[in-house]
Protein backbone atom coordinates (compact mmCIF):
# COMPACT_ATOMS: atom_id res chain seq x y z
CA UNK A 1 -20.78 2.45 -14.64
CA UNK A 2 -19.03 0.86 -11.75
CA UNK A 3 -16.08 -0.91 -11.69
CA UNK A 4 -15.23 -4.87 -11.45
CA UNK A 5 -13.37 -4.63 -7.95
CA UNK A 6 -10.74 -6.79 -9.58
CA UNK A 7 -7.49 -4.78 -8.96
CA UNK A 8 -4.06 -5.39 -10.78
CA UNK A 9 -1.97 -6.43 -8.32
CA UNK A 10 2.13 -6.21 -8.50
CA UNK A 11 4.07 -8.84 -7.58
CA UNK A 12 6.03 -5.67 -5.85
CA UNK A 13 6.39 -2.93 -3.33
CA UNK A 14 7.68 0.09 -3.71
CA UNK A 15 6.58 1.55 -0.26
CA UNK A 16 8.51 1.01 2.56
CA UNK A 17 7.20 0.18 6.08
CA UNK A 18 8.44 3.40 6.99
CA UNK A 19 6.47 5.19 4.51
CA UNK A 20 3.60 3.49 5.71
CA UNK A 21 3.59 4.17 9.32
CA UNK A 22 1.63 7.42 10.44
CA UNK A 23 4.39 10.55 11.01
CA UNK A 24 2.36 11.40 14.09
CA UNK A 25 0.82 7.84 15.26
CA UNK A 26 2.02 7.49 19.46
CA UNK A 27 4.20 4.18 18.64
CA UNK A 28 6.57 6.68 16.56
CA UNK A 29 8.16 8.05 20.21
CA UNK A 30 7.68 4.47 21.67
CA UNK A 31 10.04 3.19 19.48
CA UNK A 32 12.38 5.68 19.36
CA UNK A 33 12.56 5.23 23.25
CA UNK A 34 13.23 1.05 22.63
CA UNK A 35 15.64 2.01 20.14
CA UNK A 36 17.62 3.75 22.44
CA UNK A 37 17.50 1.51 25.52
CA UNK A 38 18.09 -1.51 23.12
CA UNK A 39 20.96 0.48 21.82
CA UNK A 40 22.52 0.70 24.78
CA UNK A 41 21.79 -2.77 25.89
CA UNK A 42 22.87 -4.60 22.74
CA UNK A 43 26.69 -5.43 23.82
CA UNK A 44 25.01 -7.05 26.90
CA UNK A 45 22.47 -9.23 25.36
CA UNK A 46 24.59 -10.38 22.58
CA UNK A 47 26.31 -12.38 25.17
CA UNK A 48 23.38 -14.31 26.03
CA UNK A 49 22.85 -16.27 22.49
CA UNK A 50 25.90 -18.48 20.97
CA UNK A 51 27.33 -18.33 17.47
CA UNK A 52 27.31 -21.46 16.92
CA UNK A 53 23.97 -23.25 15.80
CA UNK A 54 20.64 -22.26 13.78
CA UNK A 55 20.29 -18.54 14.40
CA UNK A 56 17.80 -17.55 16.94
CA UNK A 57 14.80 -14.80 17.21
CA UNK A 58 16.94 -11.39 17.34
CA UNK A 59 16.63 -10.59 20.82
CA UNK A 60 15.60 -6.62 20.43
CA UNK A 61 12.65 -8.09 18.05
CA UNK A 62 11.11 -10.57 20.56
CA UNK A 63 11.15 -7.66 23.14
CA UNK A 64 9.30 -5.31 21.01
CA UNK A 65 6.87 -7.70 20.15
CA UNK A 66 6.14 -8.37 23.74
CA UNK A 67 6.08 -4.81 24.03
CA UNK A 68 3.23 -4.45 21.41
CA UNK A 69 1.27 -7.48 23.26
CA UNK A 70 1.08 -5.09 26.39
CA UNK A 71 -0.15 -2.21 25.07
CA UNK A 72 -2.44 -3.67 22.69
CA UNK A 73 -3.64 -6.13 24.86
CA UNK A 74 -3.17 -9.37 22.96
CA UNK A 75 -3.79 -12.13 25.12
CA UNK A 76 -1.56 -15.01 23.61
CA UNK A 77 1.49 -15.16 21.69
CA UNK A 78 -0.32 -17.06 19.09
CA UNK A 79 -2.76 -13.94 18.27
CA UNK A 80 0.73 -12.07 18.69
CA UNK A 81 2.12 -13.71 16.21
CA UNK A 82 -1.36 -13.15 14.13
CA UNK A 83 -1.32 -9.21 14.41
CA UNK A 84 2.63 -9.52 13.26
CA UNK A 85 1.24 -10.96 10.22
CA UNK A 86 -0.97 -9.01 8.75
CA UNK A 87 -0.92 -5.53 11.14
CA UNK A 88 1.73 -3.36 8.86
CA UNK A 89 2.49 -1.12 11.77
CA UNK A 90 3.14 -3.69 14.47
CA UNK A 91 6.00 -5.00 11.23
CA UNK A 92 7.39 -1.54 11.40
CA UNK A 93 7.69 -1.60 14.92
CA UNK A 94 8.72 -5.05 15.87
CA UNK A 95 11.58 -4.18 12.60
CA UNK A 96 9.74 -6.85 10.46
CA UNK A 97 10.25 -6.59 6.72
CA UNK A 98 6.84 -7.57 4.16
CA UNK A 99 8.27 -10.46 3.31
CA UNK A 100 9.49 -11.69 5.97
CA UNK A 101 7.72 -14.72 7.80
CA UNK A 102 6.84 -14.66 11.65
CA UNK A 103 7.94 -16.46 14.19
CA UNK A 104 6.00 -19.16 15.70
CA UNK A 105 4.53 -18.61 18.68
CA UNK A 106 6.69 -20.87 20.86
CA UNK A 107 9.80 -18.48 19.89
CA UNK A 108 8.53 -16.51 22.97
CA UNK A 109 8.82 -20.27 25.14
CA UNK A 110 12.18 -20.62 23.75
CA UNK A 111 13.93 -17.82 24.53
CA UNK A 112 12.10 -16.92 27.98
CA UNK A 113 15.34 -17.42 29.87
CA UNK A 114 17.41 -14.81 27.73
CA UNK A 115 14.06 -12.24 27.79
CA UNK A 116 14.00 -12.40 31.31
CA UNK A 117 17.94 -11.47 31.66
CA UNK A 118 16.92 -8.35 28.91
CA UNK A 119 14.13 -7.28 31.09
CA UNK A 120 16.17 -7.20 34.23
CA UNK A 121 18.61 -5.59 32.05
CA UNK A 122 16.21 -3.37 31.38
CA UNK A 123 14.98 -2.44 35.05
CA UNK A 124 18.07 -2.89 36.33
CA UNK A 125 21.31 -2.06 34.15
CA UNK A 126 23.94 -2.08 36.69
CA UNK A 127 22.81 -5.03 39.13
CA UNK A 128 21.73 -7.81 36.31
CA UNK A 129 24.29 -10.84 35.66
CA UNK A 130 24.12 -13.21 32.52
């Protein structure tokens, strides 16, 4: 006898991102390298968004996502944004929770100026100037 294929579904999860994202899968040591760099260049980029106003894209997030775009190969921010959706490990990476919503595409537009001045950051630690 088979089944219906009509699953009970929970309004809940009790798995975390974490959980869910392969002990062994490549982006595990890729983001424990971001972490680190972004750790170190948090006090510098925090400087480049005020505290006054809506609050913006965290900084570290938009990077990471643009990280994922290059070595996955998406070709816009809008299928970007599309993958961040529904992809549970590009979530876990980017530091997305399941519930929360995505960022439309023109985020990326937005904040260009400040992603520039954390890339140079980036390449260049001691030479870069906000």
């Amino acid at each position: 006898m088979s089944g219906s294929g009509q699953s009970s579904r929970s309004p809940f999860s009790y798995v975390s991102l974490e959980e869910r994202a392969p002990q062994r899968h490549p982006l595990r040591r890729v983001r424990s390298i971001v972490d680190e760099a972004l750790e170190s260049l948090s006090p510098r980029f925090e400087e480049l968004y005020s505290r006054r106003g809506r609050p913006s894209a965290p900084p570290a997030r938009l990077f990471r996502a643009l990280l994922l775009q290059g070595l996955y190969s998406v070709r816009s921010e809008g299928r970007l944004m599309e993958r961040l959706d529904f992809d549970l490990l590009f979530r876990w990476f980017v530091g997305l929770e399941l519930d929360e919503r995505v960022w439309n595409a023109t985020t990326f537009t937005k904040n260009q100026g400040p992603l520039r001045t954390l890339m140079s950051f980036a390449e260049y630690p001691d030479s870069a100037t906000v």
